[in-house]
Protein backbone atom coordinates (compact mmCIF):
# COMPACT_ATOMS: atom_id res chain seq x y z
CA UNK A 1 -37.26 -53.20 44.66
CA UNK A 2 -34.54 -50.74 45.36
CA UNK A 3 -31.91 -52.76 47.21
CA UNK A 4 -30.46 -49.47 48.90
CA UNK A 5 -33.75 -48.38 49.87
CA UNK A 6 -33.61 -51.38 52.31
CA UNK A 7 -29.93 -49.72 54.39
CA UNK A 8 -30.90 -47.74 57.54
CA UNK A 9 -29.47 -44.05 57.27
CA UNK A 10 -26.11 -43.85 58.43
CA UNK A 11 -25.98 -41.68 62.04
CA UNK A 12 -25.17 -37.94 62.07
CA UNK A 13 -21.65 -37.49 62.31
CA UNK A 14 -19.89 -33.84 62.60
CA UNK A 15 -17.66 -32.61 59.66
CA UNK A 16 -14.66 -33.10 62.05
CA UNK A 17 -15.15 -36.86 62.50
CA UNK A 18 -16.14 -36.86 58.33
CA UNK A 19 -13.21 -35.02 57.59
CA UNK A 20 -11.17 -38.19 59.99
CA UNK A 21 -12.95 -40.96 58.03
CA UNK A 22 -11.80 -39.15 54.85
CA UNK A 23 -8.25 -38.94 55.93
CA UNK A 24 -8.36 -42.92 57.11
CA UNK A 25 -9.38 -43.96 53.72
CA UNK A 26 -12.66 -45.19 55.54
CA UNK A 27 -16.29 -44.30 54.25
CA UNK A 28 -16.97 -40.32 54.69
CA UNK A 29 -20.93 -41.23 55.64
CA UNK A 30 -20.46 -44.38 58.20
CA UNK A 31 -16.52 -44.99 58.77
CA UNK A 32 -16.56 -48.73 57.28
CA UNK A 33 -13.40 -49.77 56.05
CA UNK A 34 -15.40 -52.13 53.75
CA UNK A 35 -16.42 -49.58 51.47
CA UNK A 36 -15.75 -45.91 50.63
CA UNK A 37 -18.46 -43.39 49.23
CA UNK A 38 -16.38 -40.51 46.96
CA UNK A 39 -15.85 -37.07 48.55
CA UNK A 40 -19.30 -35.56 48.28
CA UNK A 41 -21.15 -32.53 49.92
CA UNK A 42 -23.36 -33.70 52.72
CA UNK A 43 -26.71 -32.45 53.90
CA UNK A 44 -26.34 -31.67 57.67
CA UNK A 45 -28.68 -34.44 59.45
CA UNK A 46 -31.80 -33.21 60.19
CA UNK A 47 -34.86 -35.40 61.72
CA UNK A 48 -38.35 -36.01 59.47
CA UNK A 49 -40.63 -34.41 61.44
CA UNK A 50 -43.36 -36.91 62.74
CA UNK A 51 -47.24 -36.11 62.39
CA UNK A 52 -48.50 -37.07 65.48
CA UNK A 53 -51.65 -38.73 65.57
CA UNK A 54 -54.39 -38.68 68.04
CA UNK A 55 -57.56 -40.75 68.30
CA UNK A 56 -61.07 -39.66 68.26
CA UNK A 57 -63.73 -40.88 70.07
CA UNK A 58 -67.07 -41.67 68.09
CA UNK A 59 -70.14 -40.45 69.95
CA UNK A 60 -71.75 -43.83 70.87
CA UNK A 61 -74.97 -41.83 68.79
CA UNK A 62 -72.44 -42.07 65.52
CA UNK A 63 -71.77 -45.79 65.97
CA UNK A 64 -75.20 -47.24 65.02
CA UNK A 65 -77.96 -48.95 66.35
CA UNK A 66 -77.88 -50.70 69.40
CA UNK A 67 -79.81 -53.46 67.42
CA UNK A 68 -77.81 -55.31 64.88
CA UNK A 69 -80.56 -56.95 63.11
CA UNK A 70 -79.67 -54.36 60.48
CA UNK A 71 -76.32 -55.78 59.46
CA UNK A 72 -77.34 -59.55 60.82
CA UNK A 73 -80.05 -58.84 57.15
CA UNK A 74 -77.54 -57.60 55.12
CA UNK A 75 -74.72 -60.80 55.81
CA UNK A 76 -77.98 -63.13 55.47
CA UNK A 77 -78.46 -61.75 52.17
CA UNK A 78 -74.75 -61.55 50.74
CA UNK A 79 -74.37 -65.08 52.21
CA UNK A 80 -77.97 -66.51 49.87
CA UNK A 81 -76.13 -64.71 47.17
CA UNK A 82 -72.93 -66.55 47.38
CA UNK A 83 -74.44 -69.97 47.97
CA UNK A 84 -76.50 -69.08 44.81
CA UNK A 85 -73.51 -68.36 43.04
CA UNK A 86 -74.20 -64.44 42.16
């Protein structure tokens, strides 16, 4: 388990306010005092897009019979074998 994995991004900050934190001593990426990451290069933030999903519907004609006898055969059956120990 990667430990740093678990540490929400830091928020988008503009080079100006970096470029503050940098002069302060104070981390370049989140402005702690705790903690200072070296001077490094910086991707500009930029938001993972987000796949929206949408639901479908499933024509009541796709879902099956109306009569469950079907399955109630099937779960009668797995059930025997489990009791019978196969």
């Amino acid at each position: 388990l990667n430990a740093i994995s678990l540490v929400p991004p830091a928020p988008p900050i503009s080079s100006a306010q970096r470029e503050n934190y940098r002069q302060e001593g104070r981390c370049v990426r989140c402005g702690s005092h705790d903690h200072w990451v070296e001077n490094r290069q910086f991707h500009p933030h930029s938001p993972k897009s987000r796949r929206r999903q949408t639901a479908r519907r499933i024509p009541a004609s796709d879902q099956g019979s109306d009569d469950d006898s079907d399955v109630s055969e099937i779960w009668k059956e797995s059930y025997k074998d489990l009791l019978n120990g196969n």
